[in-house]
Protein backbone atom coordinates (compact mmCIF):
# COMPACT_ATOMS: atom_id res chain seq x y z
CA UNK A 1 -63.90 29.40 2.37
CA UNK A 2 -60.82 29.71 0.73
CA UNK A 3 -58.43 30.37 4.00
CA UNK A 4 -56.62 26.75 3.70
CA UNK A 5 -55.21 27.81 0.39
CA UNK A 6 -51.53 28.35 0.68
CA UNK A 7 -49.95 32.01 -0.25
CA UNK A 8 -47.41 30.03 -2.40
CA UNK A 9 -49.59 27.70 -3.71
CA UNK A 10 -48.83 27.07 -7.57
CA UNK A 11 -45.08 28.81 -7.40
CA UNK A 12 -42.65 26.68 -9.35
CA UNK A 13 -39.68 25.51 -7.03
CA UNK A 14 -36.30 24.06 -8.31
CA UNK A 15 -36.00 20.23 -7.92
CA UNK A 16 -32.06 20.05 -6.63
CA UNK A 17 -32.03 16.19 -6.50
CA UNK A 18 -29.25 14.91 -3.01
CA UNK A 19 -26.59 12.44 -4.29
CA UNK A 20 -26.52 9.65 -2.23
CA UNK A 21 -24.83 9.18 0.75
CA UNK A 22 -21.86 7.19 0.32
CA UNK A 23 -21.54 4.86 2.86
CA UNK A 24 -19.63 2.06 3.68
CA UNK A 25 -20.51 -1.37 2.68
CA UNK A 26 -21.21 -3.84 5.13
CA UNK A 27 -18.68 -6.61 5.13
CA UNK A 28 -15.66 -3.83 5.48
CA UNK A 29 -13.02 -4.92 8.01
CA UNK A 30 -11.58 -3.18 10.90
CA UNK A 31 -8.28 -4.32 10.03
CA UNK A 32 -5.75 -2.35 7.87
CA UNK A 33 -3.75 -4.29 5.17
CA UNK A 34 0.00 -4.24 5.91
CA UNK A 35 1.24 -3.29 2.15
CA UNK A 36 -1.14 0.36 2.71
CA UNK A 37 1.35 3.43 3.10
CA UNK A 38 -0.16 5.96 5.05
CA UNK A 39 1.69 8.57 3.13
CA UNK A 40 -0.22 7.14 -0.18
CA UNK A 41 -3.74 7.63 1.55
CA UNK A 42 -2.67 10.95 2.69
CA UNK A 43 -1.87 12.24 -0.93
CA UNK A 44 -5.28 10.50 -2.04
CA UNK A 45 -7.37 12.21 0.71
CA UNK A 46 -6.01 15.61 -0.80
CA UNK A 47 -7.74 14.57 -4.10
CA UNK A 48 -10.30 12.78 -2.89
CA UNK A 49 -13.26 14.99 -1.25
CA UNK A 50 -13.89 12.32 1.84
CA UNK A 51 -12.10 9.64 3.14
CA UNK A 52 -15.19 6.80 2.48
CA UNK A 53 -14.43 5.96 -1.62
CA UNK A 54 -10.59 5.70 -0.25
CA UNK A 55 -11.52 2.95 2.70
CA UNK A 56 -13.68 1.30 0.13
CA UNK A 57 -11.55 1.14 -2.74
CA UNK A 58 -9.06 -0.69 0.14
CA UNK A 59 -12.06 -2.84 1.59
CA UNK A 60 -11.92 -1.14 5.02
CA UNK A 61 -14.01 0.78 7.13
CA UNK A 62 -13.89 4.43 7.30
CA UNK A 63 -13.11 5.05 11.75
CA UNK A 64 -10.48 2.43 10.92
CA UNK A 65 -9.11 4.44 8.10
CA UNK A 66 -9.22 7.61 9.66
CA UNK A 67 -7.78 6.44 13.34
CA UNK A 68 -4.70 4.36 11.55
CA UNK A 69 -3.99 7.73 9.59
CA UNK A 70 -3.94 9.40 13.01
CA UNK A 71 -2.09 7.01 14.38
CA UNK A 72 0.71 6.74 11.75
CA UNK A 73 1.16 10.26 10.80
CA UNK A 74 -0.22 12.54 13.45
CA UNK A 75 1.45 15.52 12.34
CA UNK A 76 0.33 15.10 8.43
CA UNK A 77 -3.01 13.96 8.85
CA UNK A 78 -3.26 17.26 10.86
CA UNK A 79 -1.52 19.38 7.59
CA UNK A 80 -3.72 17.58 5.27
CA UNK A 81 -6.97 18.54 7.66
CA UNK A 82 -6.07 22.00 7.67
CA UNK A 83 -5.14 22.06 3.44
CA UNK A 84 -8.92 20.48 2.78
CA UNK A 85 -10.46 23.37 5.44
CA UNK A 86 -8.70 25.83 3.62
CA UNK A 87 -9.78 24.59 -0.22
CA UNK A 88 -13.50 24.61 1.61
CA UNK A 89 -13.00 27.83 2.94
CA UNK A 90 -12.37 29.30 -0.33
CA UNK A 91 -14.84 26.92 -2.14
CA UNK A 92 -17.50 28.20 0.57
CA UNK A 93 -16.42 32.13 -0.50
CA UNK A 94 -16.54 31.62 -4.13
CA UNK A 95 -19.93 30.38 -3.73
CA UNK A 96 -21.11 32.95 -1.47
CA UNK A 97 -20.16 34.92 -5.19
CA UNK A 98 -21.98 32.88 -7.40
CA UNK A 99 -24.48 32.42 -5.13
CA UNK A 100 -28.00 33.13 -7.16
CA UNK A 101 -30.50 32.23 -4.97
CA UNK A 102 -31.04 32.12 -1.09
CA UNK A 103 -30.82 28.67 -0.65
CA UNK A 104 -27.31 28.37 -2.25
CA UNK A 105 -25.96 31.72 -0.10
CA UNK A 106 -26.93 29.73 2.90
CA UNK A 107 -25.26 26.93 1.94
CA UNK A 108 -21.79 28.96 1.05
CA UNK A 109 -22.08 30.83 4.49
CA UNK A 110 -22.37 27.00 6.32
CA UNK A 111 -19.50 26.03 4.12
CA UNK A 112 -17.14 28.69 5.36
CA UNK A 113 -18.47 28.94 9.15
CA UNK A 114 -17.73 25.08 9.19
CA UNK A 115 -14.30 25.84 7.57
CA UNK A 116 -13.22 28.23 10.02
CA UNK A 117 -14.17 26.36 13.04
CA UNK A 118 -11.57 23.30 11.65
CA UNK A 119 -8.91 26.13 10.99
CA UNK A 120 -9.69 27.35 14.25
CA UNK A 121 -8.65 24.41 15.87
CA UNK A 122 -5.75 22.94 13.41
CA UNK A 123 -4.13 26.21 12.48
CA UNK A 124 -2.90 28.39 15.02
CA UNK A 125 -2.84 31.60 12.64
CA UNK A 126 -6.52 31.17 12.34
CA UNK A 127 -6.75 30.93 16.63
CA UNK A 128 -8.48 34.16 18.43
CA UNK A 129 -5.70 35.93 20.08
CA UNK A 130 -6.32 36.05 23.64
CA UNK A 131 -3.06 37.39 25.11
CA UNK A 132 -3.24 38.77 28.66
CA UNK A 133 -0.02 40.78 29.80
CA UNK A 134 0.50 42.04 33.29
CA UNK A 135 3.17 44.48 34.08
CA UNK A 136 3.90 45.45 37.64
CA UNK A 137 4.86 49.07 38.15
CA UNK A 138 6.48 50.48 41.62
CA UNK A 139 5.84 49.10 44.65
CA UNK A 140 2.17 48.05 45.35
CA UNK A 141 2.86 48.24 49.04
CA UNK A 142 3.14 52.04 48.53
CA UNK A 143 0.64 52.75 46.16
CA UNK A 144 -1.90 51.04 48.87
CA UNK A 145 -0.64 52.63 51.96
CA UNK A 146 -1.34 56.38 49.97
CA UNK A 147 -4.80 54.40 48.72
CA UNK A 148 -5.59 54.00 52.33
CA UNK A 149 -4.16 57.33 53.53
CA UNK A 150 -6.56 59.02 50.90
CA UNK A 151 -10.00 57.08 51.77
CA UNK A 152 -8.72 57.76 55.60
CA UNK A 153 -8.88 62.10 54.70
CA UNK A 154 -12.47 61.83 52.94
CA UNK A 155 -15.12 62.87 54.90
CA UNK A 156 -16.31 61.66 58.28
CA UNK A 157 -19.70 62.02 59.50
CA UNK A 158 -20.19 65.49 57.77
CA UNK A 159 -16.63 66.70 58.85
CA UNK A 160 -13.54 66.81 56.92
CA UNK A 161 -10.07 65.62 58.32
CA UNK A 162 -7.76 67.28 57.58
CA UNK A 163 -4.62 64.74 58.31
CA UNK A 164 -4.96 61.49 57.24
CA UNK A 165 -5.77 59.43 60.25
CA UNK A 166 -3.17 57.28 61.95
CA UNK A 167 -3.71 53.77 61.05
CA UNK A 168 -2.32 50.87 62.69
CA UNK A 169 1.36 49.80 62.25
CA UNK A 170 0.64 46.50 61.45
CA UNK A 171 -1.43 47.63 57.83
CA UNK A 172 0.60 50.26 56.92
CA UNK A 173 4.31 48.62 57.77
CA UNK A 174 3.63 45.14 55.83
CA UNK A 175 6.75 45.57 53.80
């Protein structure tokens, strides 16, 4: 009885070991430092690839960081977003090239998928297009009166009209 014996059983498997998480030491404050220059950070967060060795290098938390940065410089902390989805992006395709195995081709395709979302919403080049455009041609009062005047002439109980019938003044005068 052999039938618990797994299919794979005995196939070598590559041991990819995780870095660890980098995470904020307890004991970071909430408060920013008044000497910090938000345009500093923002240069080091383009080098950087997260924002948690930057808050504790300064001995603050990473929300605080990252709200403060918001807060100062809305408009480049939004540039600087979209700059870092773009490297991914293209980080995320050239690994979908050297991609040897399936494991690492998923990964690449996650890369770029989560890439495009950000662009999505920080770069409006990288928005669907959803334009809707409306033009109204002639006068829609007409075209509806001769709408009406044709479904009047179809056929009536097996019997064809020949002139459309008279309708009431008050649909077809609504001008």
């Amino acid at each position: 009885m052999e039938s618990h014996i797994r299919i794979d059983d005995g196939v070598k498997r590559d041991v990819h070991p995780q870095p660890p998480a980098l995470r904020p030491k307890e004991g970071l404050s909430w408060t920013i430092p008044d000497n910090l220059d938000p345009d500093h950070i923002l240069n080091e967060y383009l080098t950087n690839q997260a924002t948690s060795p930057i808050a504790v290098k300064y001995g603050i938390r990473r929300a605080a960081l990252t709200r403060w940065l918001q807060q100062q410089r809305p408009q480049q902390w939004r540039e600087v977003q979209a700059i870092r989805a773009l490297c991914t992006k293209e980080d995320g395709t050239e690994m979908i090239y050297d991609a040897r195995t399936a494991l690492q081709l998923a990964r690449a395709r996650e890369l770029v998928k989560a890439a495009q979302f950000d662009l999505q919403a920080l770069d409006e080049d990288y928005r669907p297009k959803q334009d809707i455009r409306v033009e109204q041609v002639g006068d829609l009062g007409d075209r509806l009166r001769r709408a009406l005047e044709r479904e009047s002439a179809r056929v009536v109980v097996g019997e064809r009209v020949d002139a459309p019938q008279q309708l009431p003044a008050k649909i077809i005068d609504r001008e």
